[in-house]
PDB file of N, CA and C in Angstrom:
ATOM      1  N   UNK A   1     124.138 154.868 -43.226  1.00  0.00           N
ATOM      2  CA  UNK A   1     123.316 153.864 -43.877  1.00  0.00           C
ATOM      3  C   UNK A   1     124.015 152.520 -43.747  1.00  0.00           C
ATOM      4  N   UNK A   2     123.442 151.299 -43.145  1.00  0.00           N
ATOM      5  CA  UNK A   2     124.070 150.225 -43.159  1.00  0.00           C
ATOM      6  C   UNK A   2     124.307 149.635 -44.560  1.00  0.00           C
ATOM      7  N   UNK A   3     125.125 148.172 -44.181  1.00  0.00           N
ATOM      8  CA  UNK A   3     125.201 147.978 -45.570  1.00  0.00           C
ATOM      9  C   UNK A   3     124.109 146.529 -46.222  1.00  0.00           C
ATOM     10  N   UNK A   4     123.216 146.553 -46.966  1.00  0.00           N
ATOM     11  CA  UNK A   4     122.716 145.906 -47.104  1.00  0.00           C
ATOM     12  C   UNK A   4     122.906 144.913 -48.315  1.00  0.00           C
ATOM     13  N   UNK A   5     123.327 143.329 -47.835  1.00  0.00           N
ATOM     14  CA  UNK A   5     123.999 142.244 -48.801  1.00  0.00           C
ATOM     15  C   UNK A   5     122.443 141.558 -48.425  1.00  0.00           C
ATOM     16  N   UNK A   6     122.768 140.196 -49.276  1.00  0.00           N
ATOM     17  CA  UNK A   6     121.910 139.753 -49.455  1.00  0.00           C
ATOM     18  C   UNK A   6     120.745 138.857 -48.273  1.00  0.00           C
ATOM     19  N   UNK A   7     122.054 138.354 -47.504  1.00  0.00           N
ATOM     20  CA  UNK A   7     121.622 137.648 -46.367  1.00  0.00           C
ATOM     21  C   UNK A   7     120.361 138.366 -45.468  1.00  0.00           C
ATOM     22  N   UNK A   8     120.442 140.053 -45.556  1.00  0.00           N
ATOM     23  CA  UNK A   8     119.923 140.666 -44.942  1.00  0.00           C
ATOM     24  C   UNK A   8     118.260 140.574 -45.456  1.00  0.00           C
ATOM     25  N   UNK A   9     118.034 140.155 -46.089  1.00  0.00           N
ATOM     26  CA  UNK A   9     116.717 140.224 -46.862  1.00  0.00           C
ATOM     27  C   UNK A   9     116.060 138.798 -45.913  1.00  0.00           C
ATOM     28  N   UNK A  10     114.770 138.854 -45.714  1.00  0.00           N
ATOM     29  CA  UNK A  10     113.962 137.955 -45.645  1.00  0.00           C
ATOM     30  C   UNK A  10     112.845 136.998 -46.221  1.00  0.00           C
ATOM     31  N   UNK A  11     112.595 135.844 -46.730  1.00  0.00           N
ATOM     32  CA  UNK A  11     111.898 135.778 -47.495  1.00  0.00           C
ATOM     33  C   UNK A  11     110.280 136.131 -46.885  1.00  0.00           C
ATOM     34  N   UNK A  12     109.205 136.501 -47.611  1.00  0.00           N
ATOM     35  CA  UNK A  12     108.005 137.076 -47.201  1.00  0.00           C
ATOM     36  C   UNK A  12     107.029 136.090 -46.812  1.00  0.00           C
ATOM     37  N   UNK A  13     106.158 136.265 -45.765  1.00  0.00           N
ATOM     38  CA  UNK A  13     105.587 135.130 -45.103  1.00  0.00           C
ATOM     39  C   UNK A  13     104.242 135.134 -46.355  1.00  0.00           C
ATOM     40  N   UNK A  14     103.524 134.291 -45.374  1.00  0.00           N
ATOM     41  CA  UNK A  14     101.598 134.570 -46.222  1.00  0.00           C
ATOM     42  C   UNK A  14     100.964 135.860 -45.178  1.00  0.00           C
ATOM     43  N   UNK A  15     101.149 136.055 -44.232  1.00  0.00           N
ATOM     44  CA  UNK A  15     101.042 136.724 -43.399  1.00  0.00           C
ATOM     45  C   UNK A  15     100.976 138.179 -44.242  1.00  0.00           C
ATOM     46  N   UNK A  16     102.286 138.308 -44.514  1.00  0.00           N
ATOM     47  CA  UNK A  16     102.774 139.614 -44.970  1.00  0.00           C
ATOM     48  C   UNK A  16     101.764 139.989 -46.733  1.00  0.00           C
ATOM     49  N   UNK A  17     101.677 138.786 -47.165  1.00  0.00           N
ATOM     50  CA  UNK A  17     100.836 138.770 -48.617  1.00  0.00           C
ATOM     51  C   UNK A  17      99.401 138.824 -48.135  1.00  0.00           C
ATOM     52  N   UNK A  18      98.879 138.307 -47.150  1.00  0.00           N
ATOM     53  CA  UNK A  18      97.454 138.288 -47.044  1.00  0.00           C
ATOM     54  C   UNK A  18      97.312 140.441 -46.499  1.00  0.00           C
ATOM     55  N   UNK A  19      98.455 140.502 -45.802  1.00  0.00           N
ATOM     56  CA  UNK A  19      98.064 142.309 -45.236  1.00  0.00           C
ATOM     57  C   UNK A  19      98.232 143.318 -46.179  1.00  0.00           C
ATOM     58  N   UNK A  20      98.841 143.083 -47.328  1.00  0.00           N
ATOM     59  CA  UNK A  20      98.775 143.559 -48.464  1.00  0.00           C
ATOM     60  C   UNK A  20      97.114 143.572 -49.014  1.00  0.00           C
ATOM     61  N   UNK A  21      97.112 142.333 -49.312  1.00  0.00           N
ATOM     62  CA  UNK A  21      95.566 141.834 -50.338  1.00  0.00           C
ATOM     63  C   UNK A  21      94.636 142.473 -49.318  1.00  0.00           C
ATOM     64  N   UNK A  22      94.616 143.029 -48.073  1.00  0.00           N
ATOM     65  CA  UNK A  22      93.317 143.500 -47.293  1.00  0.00           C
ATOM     66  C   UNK A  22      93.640 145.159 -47.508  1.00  0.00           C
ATOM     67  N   UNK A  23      94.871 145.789 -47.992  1.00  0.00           N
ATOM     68  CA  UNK A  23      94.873 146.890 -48.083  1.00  0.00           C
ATOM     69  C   UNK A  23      94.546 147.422 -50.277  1.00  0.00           C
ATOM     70  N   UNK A  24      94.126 146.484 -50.218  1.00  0.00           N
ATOM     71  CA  UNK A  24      94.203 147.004 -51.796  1.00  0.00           C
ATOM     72  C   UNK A  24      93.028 147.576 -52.280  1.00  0.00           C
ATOM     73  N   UNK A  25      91.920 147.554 -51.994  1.00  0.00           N
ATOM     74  CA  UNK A  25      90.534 147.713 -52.568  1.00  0.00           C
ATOM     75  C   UNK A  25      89.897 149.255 -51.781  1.00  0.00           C
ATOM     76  N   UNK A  26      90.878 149.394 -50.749  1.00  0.00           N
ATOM     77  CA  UNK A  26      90.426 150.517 -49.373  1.00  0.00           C
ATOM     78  C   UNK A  26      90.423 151.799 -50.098  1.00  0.00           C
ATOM     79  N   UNK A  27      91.175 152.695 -50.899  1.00  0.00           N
ATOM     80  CA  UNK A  27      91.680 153.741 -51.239  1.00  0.00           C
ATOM     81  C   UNK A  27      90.412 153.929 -52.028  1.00  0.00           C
ATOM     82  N   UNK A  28      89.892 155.269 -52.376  1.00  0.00           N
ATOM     83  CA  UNK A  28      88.983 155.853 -53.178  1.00  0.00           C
ATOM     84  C   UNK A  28      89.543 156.385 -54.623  1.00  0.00           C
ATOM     85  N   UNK A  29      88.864 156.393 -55.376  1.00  0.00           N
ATOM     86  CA  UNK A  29      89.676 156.274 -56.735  1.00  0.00           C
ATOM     87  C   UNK A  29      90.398 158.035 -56.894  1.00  0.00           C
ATOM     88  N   UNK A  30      89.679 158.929 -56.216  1.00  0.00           N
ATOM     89  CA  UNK A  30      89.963 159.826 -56.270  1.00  0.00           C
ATOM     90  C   UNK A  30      91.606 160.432 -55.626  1.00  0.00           C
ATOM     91  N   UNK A  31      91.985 159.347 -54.152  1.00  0.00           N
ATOM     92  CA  UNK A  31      93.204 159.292 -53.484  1.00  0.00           C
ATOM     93  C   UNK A  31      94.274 158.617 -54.264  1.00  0.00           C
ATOM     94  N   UNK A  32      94.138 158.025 -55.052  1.00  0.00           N
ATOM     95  CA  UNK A  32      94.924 157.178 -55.776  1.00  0.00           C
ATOM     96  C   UNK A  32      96.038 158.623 -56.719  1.00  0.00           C
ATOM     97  N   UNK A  33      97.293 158.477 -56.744  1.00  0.00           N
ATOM     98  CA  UNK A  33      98.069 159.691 -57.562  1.00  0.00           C
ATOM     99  C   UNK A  33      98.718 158.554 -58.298  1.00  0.00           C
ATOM    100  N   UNK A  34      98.443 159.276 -59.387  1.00  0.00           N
ATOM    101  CA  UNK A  34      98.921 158.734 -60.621  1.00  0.00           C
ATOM    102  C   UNK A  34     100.128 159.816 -61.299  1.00  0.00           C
ATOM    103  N   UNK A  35     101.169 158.968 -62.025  1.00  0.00           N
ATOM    104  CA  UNK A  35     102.359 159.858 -62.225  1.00  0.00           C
ATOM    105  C   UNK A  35     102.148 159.961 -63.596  1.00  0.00           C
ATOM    106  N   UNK A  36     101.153 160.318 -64.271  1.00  0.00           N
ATOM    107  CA  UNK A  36     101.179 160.396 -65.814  1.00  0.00           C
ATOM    108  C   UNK A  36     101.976 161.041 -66.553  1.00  0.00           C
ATOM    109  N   UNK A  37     103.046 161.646 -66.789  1.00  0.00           N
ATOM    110  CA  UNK A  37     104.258 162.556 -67.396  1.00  0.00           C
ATOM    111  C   UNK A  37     105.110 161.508 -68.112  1.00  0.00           C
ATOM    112  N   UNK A  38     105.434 162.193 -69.001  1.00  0.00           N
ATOM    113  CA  UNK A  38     106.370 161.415 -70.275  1.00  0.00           C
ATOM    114  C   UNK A  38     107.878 161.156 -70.037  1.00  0.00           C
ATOM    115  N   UNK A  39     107.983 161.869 -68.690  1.00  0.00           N
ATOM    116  CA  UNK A  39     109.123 160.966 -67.705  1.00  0.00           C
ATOM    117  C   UNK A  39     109.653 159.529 -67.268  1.00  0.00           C
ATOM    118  N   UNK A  40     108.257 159.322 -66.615  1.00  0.00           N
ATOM    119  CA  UNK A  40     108.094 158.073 -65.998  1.00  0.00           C
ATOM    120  C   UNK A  40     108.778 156.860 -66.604  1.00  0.00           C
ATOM    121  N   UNK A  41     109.462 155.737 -66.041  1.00  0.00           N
ATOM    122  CA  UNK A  41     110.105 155.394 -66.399  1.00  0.00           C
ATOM    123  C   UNK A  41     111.406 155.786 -67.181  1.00  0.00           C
ATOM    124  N   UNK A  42     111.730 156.555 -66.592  1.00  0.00           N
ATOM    125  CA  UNK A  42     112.920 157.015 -67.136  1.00  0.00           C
ATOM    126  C   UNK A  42     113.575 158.310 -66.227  1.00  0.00           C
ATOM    127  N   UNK A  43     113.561 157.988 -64.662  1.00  0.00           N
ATOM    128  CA  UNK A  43     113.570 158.923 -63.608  1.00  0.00           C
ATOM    129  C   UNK A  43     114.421 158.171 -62.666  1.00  0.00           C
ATOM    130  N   UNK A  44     115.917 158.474 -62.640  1.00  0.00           N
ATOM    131  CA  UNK A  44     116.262 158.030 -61.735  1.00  0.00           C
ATOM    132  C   UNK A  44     116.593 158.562 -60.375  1.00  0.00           C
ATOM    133  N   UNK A  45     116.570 158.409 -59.359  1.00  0.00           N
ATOM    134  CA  UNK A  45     116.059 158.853 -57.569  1.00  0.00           C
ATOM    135  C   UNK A  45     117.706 158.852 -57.527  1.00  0.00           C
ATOM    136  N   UNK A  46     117.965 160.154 -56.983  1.00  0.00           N
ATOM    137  CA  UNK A  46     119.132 160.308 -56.458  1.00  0.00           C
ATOM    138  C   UNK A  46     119.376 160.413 -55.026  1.00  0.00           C
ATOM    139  N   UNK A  47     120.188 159.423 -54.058  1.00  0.00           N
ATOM    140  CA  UNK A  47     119.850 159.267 -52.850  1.00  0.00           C
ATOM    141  C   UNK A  47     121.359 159.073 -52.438  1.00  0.00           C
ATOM    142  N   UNK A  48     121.474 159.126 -51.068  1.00  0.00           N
ATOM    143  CA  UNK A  48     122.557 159.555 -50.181  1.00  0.00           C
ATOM    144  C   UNK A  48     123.938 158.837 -51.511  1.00  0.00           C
ATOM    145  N   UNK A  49     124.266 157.799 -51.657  1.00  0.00           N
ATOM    146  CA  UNK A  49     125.464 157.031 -52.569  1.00  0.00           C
ATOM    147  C   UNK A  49     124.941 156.881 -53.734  1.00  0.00           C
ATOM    148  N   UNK A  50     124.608 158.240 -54.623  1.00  0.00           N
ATOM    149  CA  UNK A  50     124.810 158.282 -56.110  1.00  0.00           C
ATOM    150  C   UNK A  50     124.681 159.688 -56.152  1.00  0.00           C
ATOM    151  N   UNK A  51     125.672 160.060 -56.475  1.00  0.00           N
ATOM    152  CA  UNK A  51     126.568 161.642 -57.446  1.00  0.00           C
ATOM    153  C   UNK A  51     125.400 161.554 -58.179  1.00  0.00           C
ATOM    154  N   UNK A  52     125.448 163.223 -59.599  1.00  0.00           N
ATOM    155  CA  UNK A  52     125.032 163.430 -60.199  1.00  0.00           C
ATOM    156  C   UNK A  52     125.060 162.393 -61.324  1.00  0.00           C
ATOM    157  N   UNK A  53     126.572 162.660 -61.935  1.00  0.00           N
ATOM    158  CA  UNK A  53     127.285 161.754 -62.868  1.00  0.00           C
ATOM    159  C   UNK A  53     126.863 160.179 -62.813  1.00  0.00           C
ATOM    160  N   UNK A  54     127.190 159.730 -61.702  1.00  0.00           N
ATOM    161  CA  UNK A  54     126.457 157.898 -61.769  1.00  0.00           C
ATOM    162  C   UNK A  54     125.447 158.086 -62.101  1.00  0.00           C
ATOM    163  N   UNK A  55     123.983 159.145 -61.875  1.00  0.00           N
ATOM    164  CA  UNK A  55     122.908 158.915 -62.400  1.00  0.00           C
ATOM    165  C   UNK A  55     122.719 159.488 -63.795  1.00  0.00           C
ATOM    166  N   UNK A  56     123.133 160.089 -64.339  1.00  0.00           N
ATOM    167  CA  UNK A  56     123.426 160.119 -65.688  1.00  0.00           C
ATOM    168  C   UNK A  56     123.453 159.145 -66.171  1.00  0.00           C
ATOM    169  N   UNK A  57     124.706 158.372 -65.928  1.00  0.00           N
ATOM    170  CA  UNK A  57     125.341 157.158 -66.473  1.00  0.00           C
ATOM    171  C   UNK A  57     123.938 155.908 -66.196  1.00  0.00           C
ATOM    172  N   UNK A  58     123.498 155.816 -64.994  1.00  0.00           N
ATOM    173  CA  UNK A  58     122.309 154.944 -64.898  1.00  0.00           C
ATOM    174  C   UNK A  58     120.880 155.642 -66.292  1.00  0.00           C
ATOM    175  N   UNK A  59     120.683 156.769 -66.128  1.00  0.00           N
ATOM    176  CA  UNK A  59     120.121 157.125 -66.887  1.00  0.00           C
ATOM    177  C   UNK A  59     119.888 156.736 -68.550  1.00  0.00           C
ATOM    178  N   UNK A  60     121.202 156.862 -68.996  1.00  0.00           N
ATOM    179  CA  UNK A  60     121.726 156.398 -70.054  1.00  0.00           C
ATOM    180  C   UNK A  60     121.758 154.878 -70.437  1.00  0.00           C
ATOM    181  N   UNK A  61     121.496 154.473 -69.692  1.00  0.00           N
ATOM    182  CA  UNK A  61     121.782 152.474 -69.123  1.00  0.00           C
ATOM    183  C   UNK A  61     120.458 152.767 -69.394  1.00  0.00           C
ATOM    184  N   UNK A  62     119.012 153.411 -68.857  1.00  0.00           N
ATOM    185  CA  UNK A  62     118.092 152.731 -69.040  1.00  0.00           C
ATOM    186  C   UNK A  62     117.363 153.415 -70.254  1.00  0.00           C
ATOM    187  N   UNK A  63     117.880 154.200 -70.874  1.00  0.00           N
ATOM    188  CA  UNK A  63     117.158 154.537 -72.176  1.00  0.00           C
ATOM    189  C   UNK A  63     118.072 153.682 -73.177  1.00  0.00           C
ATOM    190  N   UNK A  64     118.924 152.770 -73.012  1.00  0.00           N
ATOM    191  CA  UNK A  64     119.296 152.020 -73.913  1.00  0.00           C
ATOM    192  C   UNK A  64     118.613 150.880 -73.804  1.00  0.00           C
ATOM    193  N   UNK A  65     118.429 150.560 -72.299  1.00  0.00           N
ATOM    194  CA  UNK A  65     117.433 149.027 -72.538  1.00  0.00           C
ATOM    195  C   UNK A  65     116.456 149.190 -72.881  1.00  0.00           C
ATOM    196  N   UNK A  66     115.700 150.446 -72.596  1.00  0.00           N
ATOM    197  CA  UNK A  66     114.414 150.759 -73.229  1.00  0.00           C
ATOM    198  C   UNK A  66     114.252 151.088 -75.101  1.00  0.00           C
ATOM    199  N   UNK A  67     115.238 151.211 -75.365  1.00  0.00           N
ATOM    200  CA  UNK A  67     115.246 151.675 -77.038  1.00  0.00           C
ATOM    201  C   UNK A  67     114.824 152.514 -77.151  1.00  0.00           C
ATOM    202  N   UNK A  68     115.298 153.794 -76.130  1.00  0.00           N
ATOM    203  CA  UNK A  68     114.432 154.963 -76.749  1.00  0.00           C
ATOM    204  C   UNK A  68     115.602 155.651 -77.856  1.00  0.00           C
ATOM    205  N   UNK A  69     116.280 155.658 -78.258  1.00  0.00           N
ATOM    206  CA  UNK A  69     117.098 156.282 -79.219  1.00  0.00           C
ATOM    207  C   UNK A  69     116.534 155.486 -80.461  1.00  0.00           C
ATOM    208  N   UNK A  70     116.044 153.988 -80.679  1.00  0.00           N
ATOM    209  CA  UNK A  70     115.829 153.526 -81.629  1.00  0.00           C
ATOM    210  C   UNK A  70     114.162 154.492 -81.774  1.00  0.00           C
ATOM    211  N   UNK A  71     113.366 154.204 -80.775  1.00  0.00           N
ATOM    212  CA  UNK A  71     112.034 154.557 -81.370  1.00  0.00           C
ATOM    213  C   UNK A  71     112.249 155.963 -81.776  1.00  0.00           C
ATOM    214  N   UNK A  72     113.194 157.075 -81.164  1.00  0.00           N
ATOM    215  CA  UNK A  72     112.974 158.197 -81.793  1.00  0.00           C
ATOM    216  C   UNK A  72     113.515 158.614 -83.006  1.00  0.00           C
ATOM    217  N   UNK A  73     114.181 157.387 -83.663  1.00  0.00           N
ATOM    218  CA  UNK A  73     114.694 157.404 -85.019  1.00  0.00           C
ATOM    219  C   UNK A  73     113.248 156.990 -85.653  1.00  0.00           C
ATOM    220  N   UNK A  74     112.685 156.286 -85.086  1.00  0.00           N
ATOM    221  CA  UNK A  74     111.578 155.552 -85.802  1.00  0.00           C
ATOM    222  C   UNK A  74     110.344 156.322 -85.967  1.00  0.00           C
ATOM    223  N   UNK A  75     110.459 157.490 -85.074  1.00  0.00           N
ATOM    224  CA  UNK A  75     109.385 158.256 -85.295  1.00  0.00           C
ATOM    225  C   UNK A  75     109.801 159.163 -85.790  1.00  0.00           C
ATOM    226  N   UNK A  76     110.628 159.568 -86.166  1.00  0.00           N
ATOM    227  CA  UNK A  76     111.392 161.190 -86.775  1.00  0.00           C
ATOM    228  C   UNK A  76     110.225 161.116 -87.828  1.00  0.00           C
ATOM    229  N   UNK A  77     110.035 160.569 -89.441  1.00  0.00           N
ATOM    230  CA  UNK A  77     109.542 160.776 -90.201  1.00  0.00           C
ATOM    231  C   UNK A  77     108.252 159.933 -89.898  1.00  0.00           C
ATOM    232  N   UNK A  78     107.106 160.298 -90.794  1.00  0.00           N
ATOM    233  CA  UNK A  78     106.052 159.653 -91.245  1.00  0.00           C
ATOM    234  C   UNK A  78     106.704 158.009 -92.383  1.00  0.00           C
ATOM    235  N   UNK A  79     106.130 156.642 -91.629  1.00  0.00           N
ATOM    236  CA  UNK A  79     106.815 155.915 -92.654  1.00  0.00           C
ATOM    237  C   UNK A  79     104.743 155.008 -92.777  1.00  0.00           C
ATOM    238  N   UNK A  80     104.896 154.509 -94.488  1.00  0.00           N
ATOM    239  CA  UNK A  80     103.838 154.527 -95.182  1.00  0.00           C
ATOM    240  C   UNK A  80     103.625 152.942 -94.608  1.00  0.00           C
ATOM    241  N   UNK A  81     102.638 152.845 -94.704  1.00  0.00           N
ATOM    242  CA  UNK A  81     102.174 151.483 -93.771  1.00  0.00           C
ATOM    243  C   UNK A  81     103.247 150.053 -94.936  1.00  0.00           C
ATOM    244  N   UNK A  82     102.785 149.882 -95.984  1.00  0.00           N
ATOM    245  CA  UNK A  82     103.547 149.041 -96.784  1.00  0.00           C
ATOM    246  C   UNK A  82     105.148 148.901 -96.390  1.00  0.00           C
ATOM    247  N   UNK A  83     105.846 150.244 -96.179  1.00  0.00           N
ATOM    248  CA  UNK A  83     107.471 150.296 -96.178  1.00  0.00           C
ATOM    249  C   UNK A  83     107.316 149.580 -94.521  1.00  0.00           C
ATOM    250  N   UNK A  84     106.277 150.199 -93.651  1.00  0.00           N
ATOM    251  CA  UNK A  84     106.297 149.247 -92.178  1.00  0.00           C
ATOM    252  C   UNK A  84     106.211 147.892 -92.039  1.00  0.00           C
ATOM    253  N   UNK A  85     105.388 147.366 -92.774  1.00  0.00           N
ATOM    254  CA  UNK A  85     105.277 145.966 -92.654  1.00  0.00           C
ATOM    255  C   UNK A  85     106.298 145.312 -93.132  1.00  0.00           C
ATOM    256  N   UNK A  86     106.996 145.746 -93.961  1.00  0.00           N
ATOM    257  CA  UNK A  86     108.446 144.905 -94.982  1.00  0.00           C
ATOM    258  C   UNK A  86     109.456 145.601 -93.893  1.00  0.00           C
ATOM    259  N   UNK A  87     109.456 146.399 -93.066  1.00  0.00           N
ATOM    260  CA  UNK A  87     110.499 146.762 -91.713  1.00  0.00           C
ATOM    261  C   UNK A  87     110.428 145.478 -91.226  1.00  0.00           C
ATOM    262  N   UNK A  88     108.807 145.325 -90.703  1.00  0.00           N
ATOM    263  CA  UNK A  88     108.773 144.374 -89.689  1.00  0.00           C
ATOM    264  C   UNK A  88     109.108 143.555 -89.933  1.00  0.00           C
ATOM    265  N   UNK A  89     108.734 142.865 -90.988  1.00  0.00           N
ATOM    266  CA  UNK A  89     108.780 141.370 -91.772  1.00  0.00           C
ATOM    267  C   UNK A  89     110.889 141.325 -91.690  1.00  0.00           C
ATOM    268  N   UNK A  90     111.047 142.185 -92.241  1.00  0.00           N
ATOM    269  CA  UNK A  90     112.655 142.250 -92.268  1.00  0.00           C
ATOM    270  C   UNK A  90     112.737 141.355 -90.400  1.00  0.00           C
ATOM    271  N   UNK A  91     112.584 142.788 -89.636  1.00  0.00           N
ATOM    272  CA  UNK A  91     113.003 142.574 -88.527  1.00  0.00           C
ATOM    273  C   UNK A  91     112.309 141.520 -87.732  1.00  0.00           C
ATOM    274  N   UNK A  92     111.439 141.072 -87.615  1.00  0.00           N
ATOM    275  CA  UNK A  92     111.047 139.622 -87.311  1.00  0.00           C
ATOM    276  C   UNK A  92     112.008 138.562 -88.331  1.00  0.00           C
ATOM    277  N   UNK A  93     112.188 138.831 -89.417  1.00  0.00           N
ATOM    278  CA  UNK A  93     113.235 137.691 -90.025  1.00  0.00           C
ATOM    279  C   UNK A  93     114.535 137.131 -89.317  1.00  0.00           C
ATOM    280  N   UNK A  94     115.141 138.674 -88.954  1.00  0.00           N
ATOM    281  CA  UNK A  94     116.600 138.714 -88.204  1.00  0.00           C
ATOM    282  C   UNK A  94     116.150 138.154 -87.095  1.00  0.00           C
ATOM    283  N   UNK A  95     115.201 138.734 -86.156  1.00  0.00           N
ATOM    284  CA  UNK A  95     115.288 137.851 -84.859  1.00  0.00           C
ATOM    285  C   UNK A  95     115.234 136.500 -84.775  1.00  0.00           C
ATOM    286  N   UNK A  96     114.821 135.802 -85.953  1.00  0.00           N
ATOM    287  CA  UNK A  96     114.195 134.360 -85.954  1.00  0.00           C
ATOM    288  C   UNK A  96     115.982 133.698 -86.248  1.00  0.00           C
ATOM    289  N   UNK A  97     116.228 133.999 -87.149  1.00  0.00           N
ATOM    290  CA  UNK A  97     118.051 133.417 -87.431  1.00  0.00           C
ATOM    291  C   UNK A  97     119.108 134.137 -86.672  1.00  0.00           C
ATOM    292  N   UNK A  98     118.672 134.973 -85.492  1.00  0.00           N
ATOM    293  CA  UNK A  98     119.305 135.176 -85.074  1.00  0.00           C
ATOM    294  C   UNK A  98     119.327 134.211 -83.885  1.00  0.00           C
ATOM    295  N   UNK A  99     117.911 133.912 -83.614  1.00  0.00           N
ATOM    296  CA  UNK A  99     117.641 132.850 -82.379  1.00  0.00           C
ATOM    297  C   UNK A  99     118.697 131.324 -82.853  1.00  0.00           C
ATOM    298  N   UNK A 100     118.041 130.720 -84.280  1.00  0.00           N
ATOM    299  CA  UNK A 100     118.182 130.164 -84.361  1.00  0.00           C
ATOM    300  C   UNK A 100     120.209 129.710 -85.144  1.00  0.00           C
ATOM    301  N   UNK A 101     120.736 130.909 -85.167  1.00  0.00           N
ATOM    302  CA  UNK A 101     122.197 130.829 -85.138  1.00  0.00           C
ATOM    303  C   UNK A 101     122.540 130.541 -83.890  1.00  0.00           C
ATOM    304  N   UNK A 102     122.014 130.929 -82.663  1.00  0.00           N
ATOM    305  CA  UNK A 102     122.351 131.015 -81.723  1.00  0.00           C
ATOM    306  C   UNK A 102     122.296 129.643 -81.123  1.00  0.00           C
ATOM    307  N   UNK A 103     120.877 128.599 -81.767  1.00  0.00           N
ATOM    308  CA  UNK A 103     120.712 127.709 -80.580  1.00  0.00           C
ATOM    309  C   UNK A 103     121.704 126.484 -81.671  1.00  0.00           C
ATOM    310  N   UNK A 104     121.889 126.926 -82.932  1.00  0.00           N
ATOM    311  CA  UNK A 104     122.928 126.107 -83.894  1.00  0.00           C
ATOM    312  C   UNK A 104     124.506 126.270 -83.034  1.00  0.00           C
ATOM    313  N   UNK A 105     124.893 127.364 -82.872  1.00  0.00           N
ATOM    314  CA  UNK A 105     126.364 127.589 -82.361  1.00  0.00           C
ATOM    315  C   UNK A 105     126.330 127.162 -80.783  1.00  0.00           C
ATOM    316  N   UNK A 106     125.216 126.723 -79.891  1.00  0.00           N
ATOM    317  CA  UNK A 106     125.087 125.939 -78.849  1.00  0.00           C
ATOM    318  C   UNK A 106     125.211 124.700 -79.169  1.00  0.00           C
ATOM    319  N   UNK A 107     124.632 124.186 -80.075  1.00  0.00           N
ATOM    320  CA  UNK A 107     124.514 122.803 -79.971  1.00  0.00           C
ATOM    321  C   UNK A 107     125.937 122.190 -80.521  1.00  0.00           C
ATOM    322  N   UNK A 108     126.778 122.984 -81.764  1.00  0.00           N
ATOM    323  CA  UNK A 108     127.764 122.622 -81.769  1.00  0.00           C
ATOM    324  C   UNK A 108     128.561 122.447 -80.606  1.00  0.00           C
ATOM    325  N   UNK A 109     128.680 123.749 -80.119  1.00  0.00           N
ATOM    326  CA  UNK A 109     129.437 123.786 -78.632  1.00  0.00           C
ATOM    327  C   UNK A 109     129.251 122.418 -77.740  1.00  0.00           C
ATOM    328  N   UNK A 110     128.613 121.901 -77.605  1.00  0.00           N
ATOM    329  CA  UNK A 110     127.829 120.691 -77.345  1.00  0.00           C
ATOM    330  C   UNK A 110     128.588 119.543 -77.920  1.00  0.00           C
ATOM    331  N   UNK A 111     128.252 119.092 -78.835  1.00  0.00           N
ATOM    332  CA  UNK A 111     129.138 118.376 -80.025  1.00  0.00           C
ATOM    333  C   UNK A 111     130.118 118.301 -79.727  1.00  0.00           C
ATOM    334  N   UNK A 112     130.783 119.475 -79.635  1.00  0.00           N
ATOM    335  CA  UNK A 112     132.417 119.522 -79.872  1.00  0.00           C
ATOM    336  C   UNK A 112     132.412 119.346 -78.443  1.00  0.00           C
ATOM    337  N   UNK A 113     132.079 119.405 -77.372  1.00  0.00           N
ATOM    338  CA  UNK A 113     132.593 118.749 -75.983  1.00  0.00           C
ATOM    339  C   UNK A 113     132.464 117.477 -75.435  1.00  0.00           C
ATOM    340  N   UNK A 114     131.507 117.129 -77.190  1.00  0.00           N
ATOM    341  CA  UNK A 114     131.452 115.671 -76.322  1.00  0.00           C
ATOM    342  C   UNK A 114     132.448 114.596 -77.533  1.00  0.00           C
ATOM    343  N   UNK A 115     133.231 115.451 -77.999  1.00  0.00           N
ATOM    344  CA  UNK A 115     134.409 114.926 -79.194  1.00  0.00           C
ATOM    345  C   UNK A 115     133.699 114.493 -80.457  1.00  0.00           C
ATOM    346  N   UNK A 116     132.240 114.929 -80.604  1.00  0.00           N
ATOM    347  CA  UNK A 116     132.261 114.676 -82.466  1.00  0.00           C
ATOM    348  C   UNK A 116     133.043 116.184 -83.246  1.00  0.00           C
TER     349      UNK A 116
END
C-alpha cells in the first residue's frame, strides 16, 4: 500500500461534481441498501494497518465523542418529564457559563498581552 500524505490528494473539478449529480436520481428505490442496525455508526473497518487492539481503541474514541456511555446512563431509568426539564435547564445553564468563562478567560488573555 503506498503511502498517502497530503500532497497526494487532488482538489475536485466541476467536472467530477456535475458526474456525480447525473448519477444520483438513476437507482430504483428498491436497489438502494440501507444499513439500518443499531451498529451503524459505531463500526470500525479493519483493513491491512490496523490490529485488532487499535480498533478497539478507535472504537472506544468514537463512543466517547458520541456520548454513548452518557445516554445509556440517561436511559437506564424512567426520568418524569418535570425532573427532565430542570436536567435540561441545569445543563443548558452550564453550557452557557461555560461558553461564557471561556470567552472571559480569552479576553483577559488578551488584556494581559497587551500590558493592562
Amino acid at each position: 500500500m503506498s503511502d498517502l500524505g497530503l500532497g497526494s490528494f487532488s482538489s475536485p473539478s466541476v467536472d467530477d461534481f456535475m458526474a456525480v449529480r447525473k448519477d444520483l436520481g438513476k437507482e430504483k428505490p428498491s436497489e438502494v441498501k440501507y444499513r439500518l442496525r443499531p451498529v451503524i455508526g459505531r463500526t470500525i473497518d479493519l483493513r491491512e494497518n490496523v490490529d485488532v487492539a487499535r480498533a478497539l481503541n478507535l472504537l472506544s474514541m468514537q463512543c466517547a465523542v458520541n456520548k454513548v456511555r452518557a445516554d445509556e446512563h440517561k436511559q437506564k431509568r424512567h426520568e418524569r418529564p418535570g425532573l427532565k426539564r430542570k436536567r435540561q435547564k441545569s445543563e443548558r445553564w452550564r453550557k452557557r457559563f461555560k461558553d461564557g468563562f471561556k470567552a472571559t478567560c480569552a479576553r483577559v488573555r488578551v488584556l494581559a498581552k497587551q500590558g493592562w
